[in-house]
Protein backbone atom coordinates (compact mmCIF):
# COMPACT_ATOMS: atom_id res chain seq x y z
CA UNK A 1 82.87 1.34 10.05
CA UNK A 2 85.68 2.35 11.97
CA UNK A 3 85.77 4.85 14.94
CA UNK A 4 88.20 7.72 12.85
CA UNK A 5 85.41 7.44 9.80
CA UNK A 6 82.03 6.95 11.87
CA UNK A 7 82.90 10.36 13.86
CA UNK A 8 83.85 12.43 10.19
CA UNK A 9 80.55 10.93 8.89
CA UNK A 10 79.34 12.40 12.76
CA UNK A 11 80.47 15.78 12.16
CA UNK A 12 78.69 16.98 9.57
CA UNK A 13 74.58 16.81 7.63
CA UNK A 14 73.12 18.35 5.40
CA UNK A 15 69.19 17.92 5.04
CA UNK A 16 66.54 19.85 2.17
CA UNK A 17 62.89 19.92 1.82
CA UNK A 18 60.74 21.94 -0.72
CA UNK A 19 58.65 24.43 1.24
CA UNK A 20 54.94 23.77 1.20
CA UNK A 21 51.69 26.78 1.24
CA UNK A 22 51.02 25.40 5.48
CA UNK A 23 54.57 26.61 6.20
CA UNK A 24 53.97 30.23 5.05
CA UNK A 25 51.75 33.06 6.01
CA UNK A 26 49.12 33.94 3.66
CA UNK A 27 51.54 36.11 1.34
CA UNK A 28 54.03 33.45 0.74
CA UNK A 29 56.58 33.99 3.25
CA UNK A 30 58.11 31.30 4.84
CA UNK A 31 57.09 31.59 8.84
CA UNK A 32 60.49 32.02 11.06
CA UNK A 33 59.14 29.20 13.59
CA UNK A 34 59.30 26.76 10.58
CA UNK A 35 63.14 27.53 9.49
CA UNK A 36 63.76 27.60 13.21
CA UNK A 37 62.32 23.75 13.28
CA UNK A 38 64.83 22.61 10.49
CA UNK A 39 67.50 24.32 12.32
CA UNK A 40 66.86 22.35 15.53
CA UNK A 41 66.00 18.78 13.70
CA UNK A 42 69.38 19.23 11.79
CA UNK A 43 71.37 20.26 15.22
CA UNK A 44 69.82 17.46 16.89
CA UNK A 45 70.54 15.16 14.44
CA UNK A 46 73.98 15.97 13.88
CA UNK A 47 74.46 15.75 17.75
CA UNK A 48 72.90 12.79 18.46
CA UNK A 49 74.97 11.10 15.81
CA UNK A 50 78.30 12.85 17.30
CA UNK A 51 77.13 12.10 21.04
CA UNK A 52 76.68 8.25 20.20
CA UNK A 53 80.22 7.77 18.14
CA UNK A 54 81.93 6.43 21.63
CA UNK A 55 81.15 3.15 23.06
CA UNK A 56 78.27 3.66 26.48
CA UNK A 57 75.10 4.70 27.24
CA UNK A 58 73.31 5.30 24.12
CA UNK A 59 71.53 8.96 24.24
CA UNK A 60 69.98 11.60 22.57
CA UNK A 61 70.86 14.82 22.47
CA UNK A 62 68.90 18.16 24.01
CA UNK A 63 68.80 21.56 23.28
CA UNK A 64 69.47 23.85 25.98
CA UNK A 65 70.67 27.36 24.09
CA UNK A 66 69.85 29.02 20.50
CA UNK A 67 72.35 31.60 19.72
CA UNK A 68 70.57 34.50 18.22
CA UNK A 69 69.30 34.08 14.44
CA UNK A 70 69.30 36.88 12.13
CA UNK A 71 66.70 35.96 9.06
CA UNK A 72 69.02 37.62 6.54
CA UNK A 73 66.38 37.48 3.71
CA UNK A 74 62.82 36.06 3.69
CA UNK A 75 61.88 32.46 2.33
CA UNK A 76 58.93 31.67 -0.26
CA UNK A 77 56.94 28.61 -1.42
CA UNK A 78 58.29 26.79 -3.75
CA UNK A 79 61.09 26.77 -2.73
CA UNK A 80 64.10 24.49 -1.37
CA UNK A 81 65.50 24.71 1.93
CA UNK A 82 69.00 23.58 2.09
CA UNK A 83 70.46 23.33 5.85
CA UNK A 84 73.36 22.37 6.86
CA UNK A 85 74.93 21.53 10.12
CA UNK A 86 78.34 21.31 11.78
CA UNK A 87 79.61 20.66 14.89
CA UNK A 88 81.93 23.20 15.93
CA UNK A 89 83.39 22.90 19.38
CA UNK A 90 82.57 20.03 22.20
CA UNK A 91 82.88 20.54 26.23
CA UNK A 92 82.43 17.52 28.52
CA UNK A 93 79.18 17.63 28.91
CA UNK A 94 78.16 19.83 25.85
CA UNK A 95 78.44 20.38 22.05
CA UNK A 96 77.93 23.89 19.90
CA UNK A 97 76.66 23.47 16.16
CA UNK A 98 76.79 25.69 13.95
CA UNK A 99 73.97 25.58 10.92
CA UNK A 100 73.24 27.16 8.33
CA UNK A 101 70.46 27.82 5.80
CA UNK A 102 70.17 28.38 2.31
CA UNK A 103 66.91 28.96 -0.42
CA UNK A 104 66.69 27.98 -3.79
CA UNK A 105 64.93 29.01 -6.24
CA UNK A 106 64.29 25.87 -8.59
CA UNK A 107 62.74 27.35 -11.47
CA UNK A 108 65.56 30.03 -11.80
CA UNK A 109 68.80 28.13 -9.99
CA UNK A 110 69.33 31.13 -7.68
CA UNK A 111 70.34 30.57 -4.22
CA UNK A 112 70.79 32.78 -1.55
CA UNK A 113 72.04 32.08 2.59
CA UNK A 114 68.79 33.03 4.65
CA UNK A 115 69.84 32.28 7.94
CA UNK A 116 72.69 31.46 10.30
CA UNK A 117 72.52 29.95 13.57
CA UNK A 118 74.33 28.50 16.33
CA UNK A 119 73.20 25.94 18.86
CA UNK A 120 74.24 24.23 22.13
CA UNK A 121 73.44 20.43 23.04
CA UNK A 122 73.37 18.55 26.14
CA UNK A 123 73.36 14.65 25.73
CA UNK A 124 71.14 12.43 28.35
CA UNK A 125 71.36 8.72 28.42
CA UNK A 126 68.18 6.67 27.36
CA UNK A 127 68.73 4.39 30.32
CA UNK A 128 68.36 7.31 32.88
CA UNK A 129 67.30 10.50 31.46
CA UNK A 130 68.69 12.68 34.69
CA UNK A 131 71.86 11.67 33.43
CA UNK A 132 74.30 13.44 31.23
CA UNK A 133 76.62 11.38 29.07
CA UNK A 134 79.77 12.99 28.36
CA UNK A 135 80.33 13.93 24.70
CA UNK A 136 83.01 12.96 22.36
CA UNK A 137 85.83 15.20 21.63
CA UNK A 138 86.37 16.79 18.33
CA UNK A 139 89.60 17.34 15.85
CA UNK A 140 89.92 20.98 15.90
CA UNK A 141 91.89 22.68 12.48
CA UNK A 142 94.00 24.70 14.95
CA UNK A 143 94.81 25.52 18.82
CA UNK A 144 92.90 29.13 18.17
CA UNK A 145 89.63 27.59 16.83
CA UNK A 146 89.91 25.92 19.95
CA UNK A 147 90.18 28.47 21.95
CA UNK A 148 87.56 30.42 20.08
CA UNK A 149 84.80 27.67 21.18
CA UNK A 150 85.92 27.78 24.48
CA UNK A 151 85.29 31.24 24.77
CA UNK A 152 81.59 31.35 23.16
CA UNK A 153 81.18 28.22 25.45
CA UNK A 154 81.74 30.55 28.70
CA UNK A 155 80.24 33.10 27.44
CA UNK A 156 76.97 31.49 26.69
CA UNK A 157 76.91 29.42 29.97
CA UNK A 158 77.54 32.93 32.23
CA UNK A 159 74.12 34.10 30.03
CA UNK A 160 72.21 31.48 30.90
CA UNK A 161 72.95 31.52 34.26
CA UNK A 162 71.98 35.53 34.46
CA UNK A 163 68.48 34.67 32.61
CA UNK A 164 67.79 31.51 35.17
CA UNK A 165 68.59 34.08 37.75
CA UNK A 166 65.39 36.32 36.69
CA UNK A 167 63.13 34.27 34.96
CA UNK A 168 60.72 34.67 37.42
CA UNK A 169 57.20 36.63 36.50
CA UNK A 170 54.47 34.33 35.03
CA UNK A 171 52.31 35.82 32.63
CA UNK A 172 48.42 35.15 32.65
CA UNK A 173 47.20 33.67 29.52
CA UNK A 174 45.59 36.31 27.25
CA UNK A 175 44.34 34.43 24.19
CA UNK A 176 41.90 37.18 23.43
CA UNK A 177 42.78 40.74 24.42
CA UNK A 178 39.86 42.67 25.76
CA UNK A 179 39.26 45.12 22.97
CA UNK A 180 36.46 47.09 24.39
CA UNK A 181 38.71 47.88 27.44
CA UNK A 182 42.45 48.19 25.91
CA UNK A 183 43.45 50.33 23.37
CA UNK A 184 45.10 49.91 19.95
CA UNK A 185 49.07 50.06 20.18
CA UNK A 186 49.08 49.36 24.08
CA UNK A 187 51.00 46.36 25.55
CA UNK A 188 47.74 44.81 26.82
CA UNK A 189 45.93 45.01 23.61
CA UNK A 190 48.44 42.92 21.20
CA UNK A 191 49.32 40.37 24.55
CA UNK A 192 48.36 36.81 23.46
CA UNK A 193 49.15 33.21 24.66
CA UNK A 194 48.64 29.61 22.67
CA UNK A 195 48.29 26.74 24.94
CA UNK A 196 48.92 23.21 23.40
CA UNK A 197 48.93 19.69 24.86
CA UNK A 198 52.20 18.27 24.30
CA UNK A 199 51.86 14.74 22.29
CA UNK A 200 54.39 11.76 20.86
CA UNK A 201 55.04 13.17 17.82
CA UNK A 202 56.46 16.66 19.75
CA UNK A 203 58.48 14.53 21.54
CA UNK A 204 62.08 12.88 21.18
CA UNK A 205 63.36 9.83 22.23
CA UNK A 206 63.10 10.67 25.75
CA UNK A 207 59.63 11.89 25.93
CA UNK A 208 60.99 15.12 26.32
CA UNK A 209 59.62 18.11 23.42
CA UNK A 210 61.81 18.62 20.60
CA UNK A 211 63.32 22.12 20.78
CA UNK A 212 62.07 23.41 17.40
CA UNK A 213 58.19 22.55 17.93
CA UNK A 214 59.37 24.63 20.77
CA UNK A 215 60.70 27.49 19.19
CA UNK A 216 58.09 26.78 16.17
CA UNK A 217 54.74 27.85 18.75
CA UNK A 218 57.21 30.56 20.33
CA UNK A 219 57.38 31.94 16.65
CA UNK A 220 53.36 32.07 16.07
CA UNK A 221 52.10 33.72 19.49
CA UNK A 222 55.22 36.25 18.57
CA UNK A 223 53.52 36.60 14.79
CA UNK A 224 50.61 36.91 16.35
CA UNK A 225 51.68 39.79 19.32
CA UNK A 226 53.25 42.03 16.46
CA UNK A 227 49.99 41.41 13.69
CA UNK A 228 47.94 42.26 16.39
CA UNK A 229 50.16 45.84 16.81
CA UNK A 230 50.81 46.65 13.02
CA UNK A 231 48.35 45.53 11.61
CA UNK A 232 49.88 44.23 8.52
CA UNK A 233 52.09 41.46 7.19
CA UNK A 234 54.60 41.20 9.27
CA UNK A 235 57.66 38.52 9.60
CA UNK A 236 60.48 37.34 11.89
CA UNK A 237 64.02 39.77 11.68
CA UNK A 238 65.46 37.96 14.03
CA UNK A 239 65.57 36.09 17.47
CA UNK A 240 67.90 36.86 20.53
CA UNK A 241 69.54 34.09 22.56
CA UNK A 242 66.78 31.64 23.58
CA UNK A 243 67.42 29.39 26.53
CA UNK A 244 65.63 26.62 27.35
CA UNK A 245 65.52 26.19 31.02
CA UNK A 246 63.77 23.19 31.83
CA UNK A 247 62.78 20.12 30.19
CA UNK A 248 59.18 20.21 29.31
CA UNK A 249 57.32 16.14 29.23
CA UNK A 250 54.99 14.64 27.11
CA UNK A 251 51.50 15.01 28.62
CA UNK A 252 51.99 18.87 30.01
CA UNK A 253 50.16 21.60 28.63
CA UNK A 254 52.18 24.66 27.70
CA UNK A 255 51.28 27.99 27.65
CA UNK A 256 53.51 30.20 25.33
CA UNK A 257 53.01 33.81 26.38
CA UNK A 258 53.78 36.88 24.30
CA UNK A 259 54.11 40.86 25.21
CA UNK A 260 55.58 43.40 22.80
CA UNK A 261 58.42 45.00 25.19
CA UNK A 262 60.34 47.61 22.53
CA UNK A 263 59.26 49.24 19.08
CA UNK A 264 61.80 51.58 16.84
CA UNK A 265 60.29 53.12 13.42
CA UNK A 266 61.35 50.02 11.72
CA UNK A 267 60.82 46.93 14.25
CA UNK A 268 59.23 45.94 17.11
CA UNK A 269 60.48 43.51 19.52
CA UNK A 270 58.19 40.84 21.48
CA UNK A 271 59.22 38.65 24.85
CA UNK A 272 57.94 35.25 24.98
CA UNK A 273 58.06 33.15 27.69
CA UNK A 274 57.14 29.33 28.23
CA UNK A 275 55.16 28.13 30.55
CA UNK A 276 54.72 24.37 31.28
CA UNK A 277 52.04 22.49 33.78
CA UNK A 278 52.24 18.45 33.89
CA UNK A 279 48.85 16.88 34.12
CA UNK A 280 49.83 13.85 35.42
CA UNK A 281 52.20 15.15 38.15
CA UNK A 282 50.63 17.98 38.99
CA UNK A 283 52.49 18.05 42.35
CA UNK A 284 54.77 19.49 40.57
CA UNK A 285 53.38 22.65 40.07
CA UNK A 286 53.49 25.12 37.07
CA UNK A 287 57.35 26.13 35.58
CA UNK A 288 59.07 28.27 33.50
CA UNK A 289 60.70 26.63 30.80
CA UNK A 290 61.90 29.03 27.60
CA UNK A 291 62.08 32.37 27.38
CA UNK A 292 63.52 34.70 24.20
CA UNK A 293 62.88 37.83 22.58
CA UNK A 294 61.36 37.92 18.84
CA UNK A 295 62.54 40.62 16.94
CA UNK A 296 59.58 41.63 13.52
CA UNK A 297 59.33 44.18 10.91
CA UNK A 298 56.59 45.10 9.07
CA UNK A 299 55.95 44.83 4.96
CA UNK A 300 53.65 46.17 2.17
CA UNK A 301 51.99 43.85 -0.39
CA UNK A 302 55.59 44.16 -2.59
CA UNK A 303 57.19 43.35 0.40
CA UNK A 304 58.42 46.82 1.20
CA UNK A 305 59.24 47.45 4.85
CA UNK A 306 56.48 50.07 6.28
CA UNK A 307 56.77 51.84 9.82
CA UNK A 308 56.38 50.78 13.18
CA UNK A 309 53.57 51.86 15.05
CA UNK A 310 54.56 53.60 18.23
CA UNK A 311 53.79 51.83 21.05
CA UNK A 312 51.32 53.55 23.98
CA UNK A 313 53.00 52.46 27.81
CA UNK A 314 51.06 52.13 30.43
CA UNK A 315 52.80 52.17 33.64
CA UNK A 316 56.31 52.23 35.02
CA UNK A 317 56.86 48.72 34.32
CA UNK A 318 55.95 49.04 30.71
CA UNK A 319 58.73 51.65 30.73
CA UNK A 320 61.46 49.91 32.14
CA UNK A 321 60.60 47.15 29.77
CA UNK A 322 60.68 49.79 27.23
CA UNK A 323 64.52 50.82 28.03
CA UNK A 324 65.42 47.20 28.42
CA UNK A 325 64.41 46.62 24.80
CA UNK A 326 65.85 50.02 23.00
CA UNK A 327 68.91 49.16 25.18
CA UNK A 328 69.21 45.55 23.64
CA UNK A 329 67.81 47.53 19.93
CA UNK A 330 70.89 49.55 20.34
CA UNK A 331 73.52 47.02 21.24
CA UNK A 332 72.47 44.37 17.80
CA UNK A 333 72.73 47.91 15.86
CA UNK A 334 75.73 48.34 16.55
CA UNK A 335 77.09 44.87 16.62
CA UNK A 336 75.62 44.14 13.43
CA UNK A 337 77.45 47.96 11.74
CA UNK A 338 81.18 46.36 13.36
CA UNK A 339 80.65 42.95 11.49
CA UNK A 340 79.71 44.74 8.34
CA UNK A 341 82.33 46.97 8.64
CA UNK A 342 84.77 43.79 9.58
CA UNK A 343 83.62 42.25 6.19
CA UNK A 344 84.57 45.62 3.94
């Protein structure tokens, strides 16, 4: 195969699977952490394949950024999940891909796009995994789609930079809230952690875990913080910018952390944090890895959306948390009111 048609084949995938009852809730809605999983097997896929089209170190790509994902209409069993993947601008040391996600229905034909995403990629050589290879360069269809990518690539690395910079606090597991002493609707009372023993099959090439088993347990403790609050069947809306900020091995035990921060009449919004401890090295010493916010609503049995609970603060910090969250609530309003009014 020669290099021009190897990095076309490189550029873009496509993968489907038929969605089973164990990746639903017990209504028949698809959980967010699962479409999240596809997303990040098909970006890694697709930039693995890209990041290996030159001749050197072989390596495997790494997610280090989700964009944020709206889940533009819910998914059922039964039916087919079509993803597809693209790479859409390259840096040295860096590749975005955009994917996105369709349903269908295969009893009636319809389709419909459930999700959108965009991703960012760092490849690290199998030979040394503290080294990053430098990525191929792309054909771009003009010098302003270039330019485009260069911009969301500064813009997302100045965002991770200001999350690094105060991604401090670690939160003490709270697997079981203390019901007889917290009540209903306060922070402390819907606060719950997972922990889980990372093993091979979480793991990539490198021994390092696969972003979307990541984002997949960051998905269920969130489920889990806003059930706990409504009350009711709830699902994902959508997730803000996650950033993964350290590598996490195989053999650590991670603790994924969840705290509802903001709640409007119509969706509540949950901060969850990852926290990983290696076993083996424990010299290391306990670090933050992935943080995001988890945006839910809340739905009847037909599926109708049904009110928020209001949320009871305790504290100043609760409140600042409070106004950090109706601040970001605010901002995706109004972002999300421009694009529609961009598409009219």
């Amino acid at each position: 195969m020669s290099g021009t048609q190897s990095q076309a084949t490189a550029s873009s995938l496509q993968i489907c699977r038929i969605m089973r009852p164990d990746d639903a809730n017990i209504v028949g809605n698809v959980h967010g952490g699962t479409i999240l999983k596809m997303i990040e097997e098909a970006g890694c896929i697709i930039g693995t394949r890209h990041c290996n089209t030159q001749p050197g170190d072989r390596c495997a790509a790494q997610l280090a950024r989700v964009e944020r994902t709206d889940f533009l209409y819910p998914m059922f069993i039964g039916e087919v999940a079509h993803v597809s993947a693209e790479i859409t601008y390259a840096s040295k040391h860096s590749v975005e891909v955009q994917v996105h996600v369709m349903s269908e229905n295969i009893l009636t034909g319809a389709t419909k796009m459930t999700n959108r995403a965009a991703l960012w990629y760092v490849p690290f050589s199998l030979k040394n995994v503290d080294n990053v290879t430098e990525v191929p360069p792309i054909k771009y269809a003009s010098l302003e789609q270039e330019e485009e990518g260069k911009k969301r690539y500064e813009a997302q690395k100045m965002e991770r930079l200001e999350t690094k910079e105060r991604n401090g606090e670690l939160l003490m597991p709270v697997s079981a809230p203390d019901r007889t002493t917290k009540e209903p609707y306060t922070v402390g009372f819907s606060q719950s952690s997972l922990i889980h023993l990372v093993g091979p099959s979480d793991c990539t090439l490198h021994g390092f875990v696969h972003g979307g088993v990541t984002m997949k347990l960051m998905d269920e403790v969130a489920g889990i913080v806003a059930a706990r609050h409504c009350k009711t069947n709830i699902v994902t809306a959508s997730v803000d910018a996650i950033n993964f900020h350290r590598k996490i091995m195989k053999g650590c035990v991670v603790t994924v952390s969840g705290r509802a921060t903001f709640a409007s009449n119509k969706s509540m919004e949950i901060e969850v944090f990852v926290d990983a401890d290696p076993l083996i090295e424990a010299e290391k010493g306990k670090y933050r890895a992935v943080t995001a916010f988890f945006t839910y609503i809340s739905l009847d049995k037909q599926g109708k959306p049904l009110p928020i609970p209001s949320m009871k603060l305790e504290g100043d910090e609760e409140q600042r948390r409070f106004e950090d969250g109706k601040m970001r609530y605010l901002q995706n309003k109004a972002k999300r009111l421009a694009d529609k009014e961009r598409q009219q």
